[in-house]
Structures are given as C-alpha cells and as structure tokens.
PDB file of N, CA and C in Angstrom:
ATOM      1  N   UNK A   1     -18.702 -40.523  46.009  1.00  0.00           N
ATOM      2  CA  UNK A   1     -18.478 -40.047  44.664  1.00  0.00           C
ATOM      3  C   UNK A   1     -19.015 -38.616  44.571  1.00  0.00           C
ATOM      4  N   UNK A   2     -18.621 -37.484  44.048  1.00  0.00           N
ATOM      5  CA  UNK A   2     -18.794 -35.985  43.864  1.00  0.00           C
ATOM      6  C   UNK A   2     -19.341 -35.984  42.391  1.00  0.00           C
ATOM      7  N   UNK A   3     -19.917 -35.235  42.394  1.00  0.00           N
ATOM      8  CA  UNK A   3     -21.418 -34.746  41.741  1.00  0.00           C
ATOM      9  C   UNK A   3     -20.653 -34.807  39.993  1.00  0.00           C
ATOM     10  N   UNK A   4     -19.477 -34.556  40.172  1.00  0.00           N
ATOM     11  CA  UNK A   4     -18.526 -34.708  38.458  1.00  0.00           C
ATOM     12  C   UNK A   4     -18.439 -35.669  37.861  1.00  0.00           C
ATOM     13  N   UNK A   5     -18.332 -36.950  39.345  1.00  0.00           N
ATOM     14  CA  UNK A   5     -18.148 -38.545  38.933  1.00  0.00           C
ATOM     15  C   UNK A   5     -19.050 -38.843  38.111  1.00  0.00           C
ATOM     16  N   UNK A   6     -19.876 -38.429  39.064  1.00  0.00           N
ATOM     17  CA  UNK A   6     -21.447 -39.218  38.633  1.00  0.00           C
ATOM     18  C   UNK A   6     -21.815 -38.774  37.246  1.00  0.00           C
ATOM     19  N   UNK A   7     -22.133 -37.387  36.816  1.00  0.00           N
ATOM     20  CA  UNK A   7     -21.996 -36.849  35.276  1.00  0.00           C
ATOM     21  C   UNK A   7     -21.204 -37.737  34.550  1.00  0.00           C
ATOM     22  N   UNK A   8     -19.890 -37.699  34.723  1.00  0.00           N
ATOM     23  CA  UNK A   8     -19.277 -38.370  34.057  1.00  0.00           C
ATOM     24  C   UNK A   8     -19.223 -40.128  33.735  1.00  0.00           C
ATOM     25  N   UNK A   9     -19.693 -40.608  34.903  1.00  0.00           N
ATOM     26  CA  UNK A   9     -20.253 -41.701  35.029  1.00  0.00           C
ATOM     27  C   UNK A   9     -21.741 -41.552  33.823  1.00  0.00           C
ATOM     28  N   UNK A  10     -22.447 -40.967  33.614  1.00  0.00           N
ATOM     29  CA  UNK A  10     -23.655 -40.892  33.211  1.00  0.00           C
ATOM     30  C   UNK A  10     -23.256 -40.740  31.676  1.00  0.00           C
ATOM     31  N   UNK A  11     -22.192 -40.070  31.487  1.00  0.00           N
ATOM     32  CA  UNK A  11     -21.963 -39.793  30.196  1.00  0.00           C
ATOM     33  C   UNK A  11     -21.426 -41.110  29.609  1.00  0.00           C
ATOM     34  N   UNK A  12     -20.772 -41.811  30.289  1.00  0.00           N
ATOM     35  CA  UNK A  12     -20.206 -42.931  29.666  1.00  0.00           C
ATOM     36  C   UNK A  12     -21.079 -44.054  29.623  1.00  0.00           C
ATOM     37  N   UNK A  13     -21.596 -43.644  30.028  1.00  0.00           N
ATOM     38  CA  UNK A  13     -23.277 -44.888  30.087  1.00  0.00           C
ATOM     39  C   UNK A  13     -24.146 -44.095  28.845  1.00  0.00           C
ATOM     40  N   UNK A  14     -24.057 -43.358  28.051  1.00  0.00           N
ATOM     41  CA  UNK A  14     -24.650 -42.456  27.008  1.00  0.00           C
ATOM     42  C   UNK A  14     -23.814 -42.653  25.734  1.00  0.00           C
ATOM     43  N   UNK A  15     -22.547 -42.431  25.835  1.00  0.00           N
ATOM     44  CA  UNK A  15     -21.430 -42.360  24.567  1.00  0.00           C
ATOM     45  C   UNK A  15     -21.225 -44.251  24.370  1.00  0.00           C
ATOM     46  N   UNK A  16     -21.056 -45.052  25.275  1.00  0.00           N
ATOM     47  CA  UNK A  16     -21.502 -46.326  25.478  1.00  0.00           C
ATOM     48  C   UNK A  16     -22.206 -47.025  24.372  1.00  0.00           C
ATOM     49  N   UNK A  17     -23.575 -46.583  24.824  1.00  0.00           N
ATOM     50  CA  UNK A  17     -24.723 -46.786  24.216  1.00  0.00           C
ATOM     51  C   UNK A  17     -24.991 -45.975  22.757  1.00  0.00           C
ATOM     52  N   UNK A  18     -24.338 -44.520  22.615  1.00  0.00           N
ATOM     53  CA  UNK A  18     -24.767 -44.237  21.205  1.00  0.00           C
ATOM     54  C   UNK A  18     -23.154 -44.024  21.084  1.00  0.00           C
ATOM     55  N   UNK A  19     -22.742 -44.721  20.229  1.00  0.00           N
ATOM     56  CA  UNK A  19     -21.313 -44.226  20.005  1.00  0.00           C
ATOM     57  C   UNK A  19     -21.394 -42.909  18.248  1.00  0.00           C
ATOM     58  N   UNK A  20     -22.134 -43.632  17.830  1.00  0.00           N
ATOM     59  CA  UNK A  20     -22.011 -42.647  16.440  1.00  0.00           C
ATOM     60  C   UNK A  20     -22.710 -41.173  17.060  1.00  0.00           C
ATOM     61  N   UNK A  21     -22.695 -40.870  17.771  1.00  0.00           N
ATOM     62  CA  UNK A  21     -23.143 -39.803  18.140  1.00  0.00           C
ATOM     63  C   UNK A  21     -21.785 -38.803  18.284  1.00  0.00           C
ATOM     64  N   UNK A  22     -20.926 -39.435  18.346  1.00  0.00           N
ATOM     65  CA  UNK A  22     -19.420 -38.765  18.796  1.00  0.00           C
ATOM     66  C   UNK A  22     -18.668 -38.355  17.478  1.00  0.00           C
ATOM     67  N   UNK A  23     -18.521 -36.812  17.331  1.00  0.00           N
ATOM     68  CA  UNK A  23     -17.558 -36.491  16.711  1.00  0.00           C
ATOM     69  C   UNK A  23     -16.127 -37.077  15.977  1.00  0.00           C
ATOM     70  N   UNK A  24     -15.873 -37.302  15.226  1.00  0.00           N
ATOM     71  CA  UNK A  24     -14.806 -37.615  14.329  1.00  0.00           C
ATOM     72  C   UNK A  24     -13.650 -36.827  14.842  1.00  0.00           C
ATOM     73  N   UNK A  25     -14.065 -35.469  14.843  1.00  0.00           N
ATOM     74  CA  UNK A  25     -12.822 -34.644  14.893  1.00  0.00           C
ATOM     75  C   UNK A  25     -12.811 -34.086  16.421  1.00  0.00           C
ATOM     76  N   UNK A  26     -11.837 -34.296  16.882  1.00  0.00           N
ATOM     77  CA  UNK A  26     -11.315 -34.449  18.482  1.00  0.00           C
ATOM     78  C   UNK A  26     -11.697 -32.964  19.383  1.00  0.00           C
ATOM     79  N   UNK A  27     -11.765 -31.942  18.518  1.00  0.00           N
ATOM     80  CA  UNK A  27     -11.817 -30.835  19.140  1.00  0.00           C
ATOM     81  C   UNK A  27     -13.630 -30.312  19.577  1.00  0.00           C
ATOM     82  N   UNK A  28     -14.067 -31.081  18.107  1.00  0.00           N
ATOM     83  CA  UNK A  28     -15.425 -31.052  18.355  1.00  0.00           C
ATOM     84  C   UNK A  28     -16.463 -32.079  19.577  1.00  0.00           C
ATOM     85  N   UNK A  29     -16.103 -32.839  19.591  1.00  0.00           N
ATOM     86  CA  UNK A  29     -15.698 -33.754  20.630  1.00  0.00           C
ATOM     87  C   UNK A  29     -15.643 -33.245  22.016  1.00  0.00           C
ATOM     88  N   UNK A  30     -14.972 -33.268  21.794  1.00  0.00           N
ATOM     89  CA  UNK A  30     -14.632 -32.085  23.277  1.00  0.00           C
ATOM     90  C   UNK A  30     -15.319 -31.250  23.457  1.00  0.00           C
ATOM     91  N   UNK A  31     -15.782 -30.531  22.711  1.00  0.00           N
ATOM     92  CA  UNK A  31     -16.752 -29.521  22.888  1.00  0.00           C
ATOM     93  C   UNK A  31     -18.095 -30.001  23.442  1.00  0.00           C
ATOM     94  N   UNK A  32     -18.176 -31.186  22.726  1.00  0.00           N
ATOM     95  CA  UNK A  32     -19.469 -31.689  23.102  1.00  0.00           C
ATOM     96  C   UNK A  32     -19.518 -32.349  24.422  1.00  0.00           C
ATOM     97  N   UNK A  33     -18.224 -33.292  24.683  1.00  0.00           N
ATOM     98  CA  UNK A  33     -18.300 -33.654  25.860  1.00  0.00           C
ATOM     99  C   UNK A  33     -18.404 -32.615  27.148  1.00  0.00           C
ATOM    100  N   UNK A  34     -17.729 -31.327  26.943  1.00  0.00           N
ATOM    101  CA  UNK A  34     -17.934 -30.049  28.184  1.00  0.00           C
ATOM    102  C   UNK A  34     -19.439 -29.642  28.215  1.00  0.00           C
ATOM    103  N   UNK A  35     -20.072 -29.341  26.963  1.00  0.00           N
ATOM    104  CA  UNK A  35     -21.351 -28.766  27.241  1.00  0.00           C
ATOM    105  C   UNK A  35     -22.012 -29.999  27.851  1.00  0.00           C
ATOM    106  N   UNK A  36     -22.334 -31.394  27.111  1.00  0.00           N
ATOM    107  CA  UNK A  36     -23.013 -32.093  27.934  1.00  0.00           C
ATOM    108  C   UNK A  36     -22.817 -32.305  29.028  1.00  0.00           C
ATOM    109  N   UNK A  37     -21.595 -32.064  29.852  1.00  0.00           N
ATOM    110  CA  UNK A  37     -21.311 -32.204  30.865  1.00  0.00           C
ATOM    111  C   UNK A  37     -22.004 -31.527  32.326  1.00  0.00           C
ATOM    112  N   UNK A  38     -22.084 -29.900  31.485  1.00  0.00           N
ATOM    113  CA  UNK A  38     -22.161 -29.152  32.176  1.00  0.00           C
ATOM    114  C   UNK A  38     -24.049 -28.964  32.212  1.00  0.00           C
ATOM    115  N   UNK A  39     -24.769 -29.603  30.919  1.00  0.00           N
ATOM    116  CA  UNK A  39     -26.323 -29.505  31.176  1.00  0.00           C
ATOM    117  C   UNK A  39     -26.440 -30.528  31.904  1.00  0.00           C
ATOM    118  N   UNK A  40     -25.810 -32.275  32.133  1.00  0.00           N
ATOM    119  CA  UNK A  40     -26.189 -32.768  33.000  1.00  0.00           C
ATOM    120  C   UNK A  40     -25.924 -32.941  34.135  1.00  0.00           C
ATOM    121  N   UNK A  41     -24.754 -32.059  34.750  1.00  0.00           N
ATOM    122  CA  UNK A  41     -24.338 -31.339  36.133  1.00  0.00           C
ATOM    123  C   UNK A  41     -25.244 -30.068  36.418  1.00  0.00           C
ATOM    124  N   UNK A  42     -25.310 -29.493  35.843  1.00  0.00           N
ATOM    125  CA  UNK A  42     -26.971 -28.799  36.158  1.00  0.00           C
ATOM    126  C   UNK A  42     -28.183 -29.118  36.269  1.00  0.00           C
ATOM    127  N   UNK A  43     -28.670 -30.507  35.453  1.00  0.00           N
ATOM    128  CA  UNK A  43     -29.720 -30.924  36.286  1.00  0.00           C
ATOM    129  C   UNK A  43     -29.685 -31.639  37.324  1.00  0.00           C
ATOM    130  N   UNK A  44     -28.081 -32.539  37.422  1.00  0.00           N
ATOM    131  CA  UNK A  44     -28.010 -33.323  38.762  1.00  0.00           C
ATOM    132  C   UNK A  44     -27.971 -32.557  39.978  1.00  0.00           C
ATOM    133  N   UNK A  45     -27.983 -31.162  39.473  1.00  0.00           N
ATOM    134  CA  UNK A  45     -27.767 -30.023  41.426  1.00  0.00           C
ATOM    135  C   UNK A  45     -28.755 -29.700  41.583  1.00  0.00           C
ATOM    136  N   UNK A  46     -29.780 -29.595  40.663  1.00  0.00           N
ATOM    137  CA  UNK A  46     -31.356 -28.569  40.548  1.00  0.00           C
ATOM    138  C   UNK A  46     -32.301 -30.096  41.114  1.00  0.00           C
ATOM    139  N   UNK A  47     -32.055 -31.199  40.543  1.00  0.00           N
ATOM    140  CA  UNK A  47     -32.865 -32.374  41.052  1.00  0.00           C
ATOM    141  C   UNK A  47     -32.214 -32.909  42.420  1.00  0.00           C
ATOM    142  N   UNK A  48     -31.307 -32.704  43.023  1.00  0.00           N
ATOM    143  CA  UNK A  48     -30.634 -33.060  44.582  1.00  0.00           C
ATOM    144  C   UNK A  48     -30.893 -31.533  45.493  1.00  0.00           C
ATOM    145  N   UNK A  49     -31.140 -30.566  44.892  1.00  0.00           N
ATOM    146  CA  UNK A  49     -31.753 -29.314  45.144  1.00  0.00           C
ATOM    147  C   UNK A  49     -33.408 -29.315  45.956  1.00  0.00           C
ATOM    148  N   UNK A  50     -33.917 -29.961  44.971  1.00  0.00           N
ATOM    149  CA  UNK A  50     -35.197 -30.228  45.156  1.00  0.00           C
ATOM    150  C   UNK A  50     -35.677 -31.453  45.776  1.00  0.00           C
ATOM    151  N   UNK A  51     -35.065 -32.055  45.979  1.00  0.00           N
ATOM    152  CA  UNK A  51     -35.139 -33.538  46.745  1.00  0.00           C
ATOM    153  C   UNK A  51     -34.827 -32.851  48.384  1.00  0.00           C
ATOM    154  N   UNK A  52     -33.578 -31.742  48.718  1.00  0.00           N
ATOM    155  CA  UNK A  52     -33.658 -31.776  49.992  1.00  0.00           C
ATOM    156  C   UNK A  52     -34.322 -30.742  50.426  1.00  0.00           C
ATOM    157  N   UNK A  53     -34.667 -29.493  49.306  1.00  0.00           N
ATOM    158  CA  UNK A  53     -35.667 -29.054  49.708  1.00  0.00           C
ATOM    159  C   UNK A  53     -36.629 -29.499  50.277  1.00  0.00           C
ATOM    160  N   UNK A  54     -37.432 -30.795  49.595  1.00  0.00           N
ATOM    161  CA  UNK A  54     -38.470 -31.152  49.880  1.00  0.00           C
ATOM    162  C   UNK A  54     -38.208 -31.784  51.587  1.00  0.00           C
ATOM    163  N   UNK A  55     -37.328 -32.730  51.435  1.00  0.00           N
ATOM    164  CA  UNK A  55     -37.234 -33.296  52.566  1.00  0.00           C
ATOM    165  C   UNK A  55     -37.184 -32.594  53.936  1.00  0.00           C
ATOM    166  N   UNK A  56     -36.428 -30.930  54.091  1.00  0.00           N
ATOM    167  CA  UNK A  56     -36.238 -30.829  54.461  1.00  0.00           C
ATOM    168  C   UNK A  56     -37.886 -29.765  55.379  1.00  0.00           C
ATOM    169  N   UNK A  57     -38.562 -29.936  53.971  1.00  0.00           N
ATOM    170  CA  UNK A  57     -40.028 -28.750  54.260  1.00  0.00           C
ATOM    171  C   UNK A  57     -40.980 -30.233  55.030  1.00  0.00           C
ATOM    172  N   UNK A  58     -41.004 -31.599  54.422  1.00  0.00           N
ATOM    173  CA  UNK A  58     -41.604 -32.159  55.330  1.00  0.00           C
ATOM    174  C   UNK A  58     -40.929 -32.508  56.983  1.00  0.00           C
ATOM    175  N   UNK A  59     -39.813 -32.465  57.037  1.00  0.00           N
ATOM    176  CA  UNK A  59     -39.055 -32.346  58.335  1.00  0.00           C
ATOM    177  C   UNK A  59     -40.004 -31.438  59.005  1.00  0.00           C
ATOM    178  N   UNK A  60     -39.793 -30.456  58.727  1.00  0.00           N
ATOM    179  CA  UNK A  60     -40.555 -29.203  59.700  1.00  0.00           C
ATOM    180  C   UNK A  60     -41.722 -28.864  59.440  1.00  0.00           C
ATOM    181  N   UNK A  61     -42.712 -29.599  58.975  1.00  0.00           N
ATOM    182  CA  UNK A  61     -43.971 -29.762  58.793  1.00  0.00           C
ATOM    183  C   UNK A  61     -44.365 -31.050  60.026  1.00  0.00           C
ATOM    184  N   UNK A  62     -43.658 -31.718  60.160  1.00  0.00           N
ATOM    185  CA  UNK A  62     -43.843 -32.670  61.134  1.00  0.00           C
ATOM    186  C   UNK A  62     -44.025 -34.136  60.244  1.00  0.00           C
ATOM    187  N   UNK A  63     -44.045 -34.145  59.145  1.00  0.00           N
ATOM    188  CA  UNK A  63     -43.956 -35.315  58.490  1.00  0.00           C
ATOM    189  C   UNK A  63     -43.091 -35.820  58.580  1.00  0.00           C
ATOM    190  N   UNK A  64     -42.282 -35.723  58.690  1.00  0.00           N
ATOM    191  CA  UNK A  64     -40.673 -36.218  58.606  1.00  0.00           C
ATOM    192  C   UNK A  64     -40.514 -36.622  60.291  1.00  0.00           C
ATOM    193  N   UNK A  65     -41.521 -37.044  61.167  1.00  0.00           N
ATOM    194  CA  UNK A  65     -41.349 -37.186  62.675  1.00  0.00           C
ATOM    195  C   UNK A  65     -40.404 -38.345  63.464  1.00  0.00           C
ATOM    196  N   UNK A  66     -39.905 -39.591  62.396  1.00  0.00           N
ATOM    197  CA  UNK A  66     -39.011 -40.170  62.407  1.00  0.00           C
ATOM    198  C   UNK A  66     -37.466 -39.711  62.594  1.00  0.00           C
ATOM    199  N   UNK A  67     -37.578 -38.769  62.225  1.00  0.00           N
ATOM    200  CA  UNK A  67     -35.689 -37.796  61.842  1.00  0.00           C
ATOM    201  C   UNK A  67     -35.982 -37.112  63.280  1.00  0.00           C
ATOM    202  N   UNK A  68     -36.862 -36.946  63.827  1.00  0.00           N
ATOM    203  CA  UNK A  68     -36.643 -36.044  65.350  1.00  0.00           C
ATOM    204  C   UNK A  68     -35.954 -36.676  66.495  1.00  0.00           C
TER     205      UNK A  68
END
C-alpha cells in the first residue's frame, strides 16, 4: 500500500468516527478532505523519515549487529 492509501485509509477511519464534522456543502468538503490529507501525508513521511533515520544511525553504530 503507498503512503496515499494509508492517509486515506486513516481518513476514513476519522470521517467514520466523527461524521458531523463533514461539511454540508460539497465544495467545502473537499477542501477539507485535500488539506487534511495533505497534513496527515506530511506527518506520515516526517514519522517513516525518522524511524529510518534512526534505524539506519543504529545500523552503523553497531547496534543494529543483527542486519550485518
């Protein structure tokens, strides 16, 4: 699954759960669905960002001595 699914997957697990949260009028709506889209596709790259950062600094620290 690519990093859009999953947002979008996430969003429907959100609109789901709060439905009155959703616009009446379709255009507004939309609006809302792109921006949220796009703040929680920005934290899903900045938190998978930092996950292989990390992984990748204990790799070559020698912590990671299993992956050798």
């Amino acid at each position: 699954m690519d990093k859009d699914m999953v947002v979008v997957e996430y969003l429907k697990v959100y609109f789901n759960s709060h439905p009155d949260k959703v616009p009446e009028d379709p255009e507004k709506a939309f609006e809302m669905f792109q921006k949220m889209h796009k703040k929680y596709k920005g934290k899903f790259l900045e938190d998978f960002k930092q996950k292989s950062e990390k992984f990748v600094d204990q790799f070559f620290d020698g912590k990671g001595s299993k992956y050798r």
